[in-house]
Protein backbone atom coordinates (compact mmCIF):
# COMPACT_ATOMS: atom_id res chain seq x y z
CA UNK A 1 93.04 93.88 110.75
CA UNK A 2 89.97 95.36 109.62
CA UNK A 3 87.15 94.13 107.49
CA UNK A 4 84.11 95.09 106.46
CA UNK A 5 80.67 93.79 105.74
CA UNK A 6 79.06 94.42 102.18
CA UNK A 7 77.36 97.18 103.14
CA UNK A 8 79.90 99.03 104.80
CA UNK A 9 82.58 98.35 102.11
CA UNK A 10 79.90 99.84 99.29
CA UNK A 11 79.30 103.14 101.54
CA UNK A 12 82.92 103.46 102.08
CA UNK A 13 83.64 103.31 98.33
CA UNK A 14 80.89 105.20 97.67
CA UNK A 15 79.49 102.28 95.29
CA UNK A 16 76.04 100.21 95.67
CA UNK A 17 76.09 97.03 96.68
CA UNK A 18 75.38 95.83 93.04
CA UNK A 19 78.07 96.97 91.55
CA UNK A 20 80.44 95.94 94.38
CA UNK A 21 78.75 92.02 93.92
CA UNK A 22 79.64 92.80 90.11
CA UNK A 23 83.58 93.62 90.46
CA UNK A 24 83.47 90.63 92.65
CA UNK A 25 81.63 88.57 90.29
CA UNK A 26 84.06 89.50 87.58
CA UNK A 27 87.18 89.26 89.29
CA UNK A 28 88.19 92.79 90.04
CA UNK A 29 88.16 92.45 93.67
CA UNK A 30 88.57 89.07 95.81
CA UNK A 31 85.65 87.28 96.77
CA UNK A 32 84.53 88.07 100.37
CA UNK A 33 85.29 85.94 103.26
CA UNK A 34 82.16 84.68 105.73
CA UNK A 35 81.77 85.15 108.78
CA UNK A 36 80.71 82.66 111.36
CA UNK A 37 77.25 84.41 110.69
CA UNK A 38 77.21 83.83 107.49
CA UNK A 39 77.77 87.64 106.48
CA UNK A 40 80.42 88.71 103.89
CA UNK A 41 83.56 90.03 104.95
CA UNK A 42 85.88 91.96 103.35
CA UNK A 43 89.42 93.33 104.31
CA UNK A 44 90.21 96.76 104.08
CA UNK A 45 92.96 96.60 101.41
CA UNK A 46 89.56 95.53 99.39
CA UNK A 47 88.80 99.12 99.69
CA UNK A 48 92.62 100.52 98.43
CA UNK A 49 91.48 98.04 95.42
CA UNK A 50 88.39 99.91 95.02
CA UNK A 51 89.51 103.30 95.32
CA UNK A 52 91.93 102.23 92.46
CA UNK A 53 89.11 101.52 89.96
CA UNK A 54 87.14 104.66 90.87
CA UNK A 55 90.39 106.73 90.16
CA UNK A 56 91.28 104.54 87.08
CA UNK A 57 87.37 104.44 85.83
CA UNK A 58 87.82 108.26 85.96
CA UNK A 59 91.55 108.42 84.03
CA UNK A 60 89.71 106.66 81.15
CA UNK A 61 90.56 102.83 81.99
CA UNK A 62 87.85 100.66 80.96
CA UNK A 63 86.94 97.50 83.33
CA UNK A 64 88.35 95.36 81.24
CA UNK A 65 92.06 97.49 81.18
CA UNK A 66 92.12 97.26 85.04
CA UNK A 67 91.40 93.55 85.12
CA UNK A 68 94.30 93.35 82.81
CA UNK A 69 96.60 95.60 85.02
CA UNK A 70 95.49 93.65 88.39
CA UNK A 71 96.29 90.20 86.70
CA UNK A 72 99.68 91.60 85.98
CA UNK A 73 100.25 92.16 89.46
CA UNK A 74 99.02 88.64 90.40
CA UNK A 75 101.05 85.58 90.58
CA UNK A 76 104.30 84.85 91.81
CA UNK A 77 106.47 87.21 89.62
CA UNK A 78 105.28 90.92 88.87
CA UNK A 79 104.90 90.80 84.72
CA UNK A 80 106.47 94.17 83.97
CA UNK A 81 107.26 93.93 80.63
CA UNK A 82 103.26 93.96 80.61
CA UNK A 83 102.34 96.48 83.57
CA UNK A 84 104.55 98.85 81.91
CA UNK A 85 102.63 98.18 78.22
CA UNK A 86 99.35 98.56 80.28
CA UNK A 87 100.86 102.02 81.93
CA UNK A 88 102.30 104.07 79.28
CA UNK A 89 99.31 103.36 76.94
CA UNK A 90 97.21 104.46 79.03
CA UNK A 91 99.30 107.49 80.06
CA UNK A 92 98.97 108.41 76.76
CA UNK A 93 95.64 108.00 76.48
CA UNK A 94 95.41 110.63 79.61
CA UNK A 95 98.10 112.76 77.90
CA UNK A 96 95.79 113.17 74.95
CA UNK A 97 92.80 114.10 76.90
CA UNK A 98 93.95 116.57 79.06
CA UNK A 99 95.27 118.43 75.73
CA UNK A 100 91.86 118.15 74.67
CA UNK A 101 90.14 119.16 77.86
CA UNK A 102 92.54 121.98 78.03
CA UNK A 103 91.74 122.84 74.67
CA UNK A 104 87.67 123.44 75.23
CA UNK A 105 88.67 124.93 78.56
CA UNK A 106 90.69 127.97 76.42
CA UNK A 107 87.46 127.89 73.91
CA UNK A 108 85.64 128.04 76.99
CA UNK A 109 87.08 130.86 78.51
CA UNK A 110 87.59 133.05 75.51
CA UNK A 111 83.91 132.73 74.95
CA UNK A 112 83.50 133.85 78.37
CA UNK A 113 85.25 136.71 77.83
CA UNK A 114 83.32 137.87 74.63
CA UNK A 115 79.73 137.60 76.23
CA UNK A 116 79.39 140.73 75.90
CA UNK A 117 81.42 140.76 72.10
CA UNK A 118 80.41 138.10 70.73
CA UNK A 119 81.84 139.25 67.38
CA UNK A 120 85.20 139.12 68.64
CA UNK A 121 85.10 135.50 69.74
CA UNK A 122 86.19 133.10 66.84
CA UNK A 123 83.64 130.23 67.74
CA UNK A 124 80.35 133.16 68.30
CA UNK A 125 81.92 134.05 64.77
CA UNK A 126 82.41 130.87 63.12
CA UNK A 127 79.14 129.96 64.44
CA UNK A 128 77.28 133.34 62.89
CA UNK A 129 78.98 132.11 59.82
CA UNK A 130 78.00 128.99 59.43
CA UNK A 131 74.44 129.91 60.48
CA UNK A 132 74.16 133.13 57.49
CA UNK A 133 74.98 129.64 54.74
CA UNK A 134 72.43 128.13 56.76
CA UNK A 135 75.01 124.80 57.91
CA UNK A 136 74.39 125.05 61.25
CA UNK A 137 72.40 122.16 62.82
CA UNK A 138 71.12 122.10 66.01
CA UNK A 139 72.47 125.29 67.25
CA UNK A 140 69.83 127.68 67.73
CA UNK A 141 69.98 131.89 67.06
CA UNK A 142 70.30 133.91 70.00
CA UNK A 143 68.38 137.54 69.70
């Protein structure tokens, strides 16, 4: 079986060491083994645990919701009733971004197509709007 020292394990998650010591610290991954040396050792399924949280850190999850999630997967019995709770609000959550995200990337794009029309583009327009009543703040005139 593999393990790996601190350093190694950070590099291969593509974390610092600090914030490895700080999932530790707080629970989110098992504390390391030592080695006869005296050096920290961690298996490699350490790293599948770590890879989650990057990939869950990303979808939205806070530290606190994967804590949750990985303590529902501890213990003798799996607590479904509350992995599932943990799951489908957060794959709403997702749901409801991606809508959004998909949303400015269409805004995006249309404005994108009207560089050179700006007129045509409803935000360039709504923004010329707003700027002739003077209720524009922070968005500057372009010449």
């Amino acid at each position: 079986m593999k393990h790996y020292l601190r350093g190694q394990l950070a590099k291969a998650a593509r974390l610092n060491k600090e914030t490895l010591r700080y999932y530790e610290n707080n629970g989110l991954i098992p504390p390391a083994q030592r080695d006869s040396n005296g050096y920290r050792s961690y298996p490699a399924e350490t790293l599948v645990l770590l890879e989650f949280i990057s990939v869950a850190k990303a979808a939205g999850f806070t530290l606190k919701e994967i804590k949750e999630l990985f303590s529902a997967l501890h213990g003798e019995e799996l607590q479904k009733e509350q992995l599932e709770s943990i799951i489908v609000k957060k794959l709403a959550d997702i749901d409801e971004t991606q809508k959004a995200l998909n949303l400015a990337r269409e805004r995006l794009l249309d404005m994108r197509a009207h560089l050179d029309s700006p007129l045509e583009c409803p935000v360039f327009e709504a923004c010329q709007i707003l700027d002739q009543h003077g209720q524009t703040r922070g968005v500057e005139k372009s010449s």
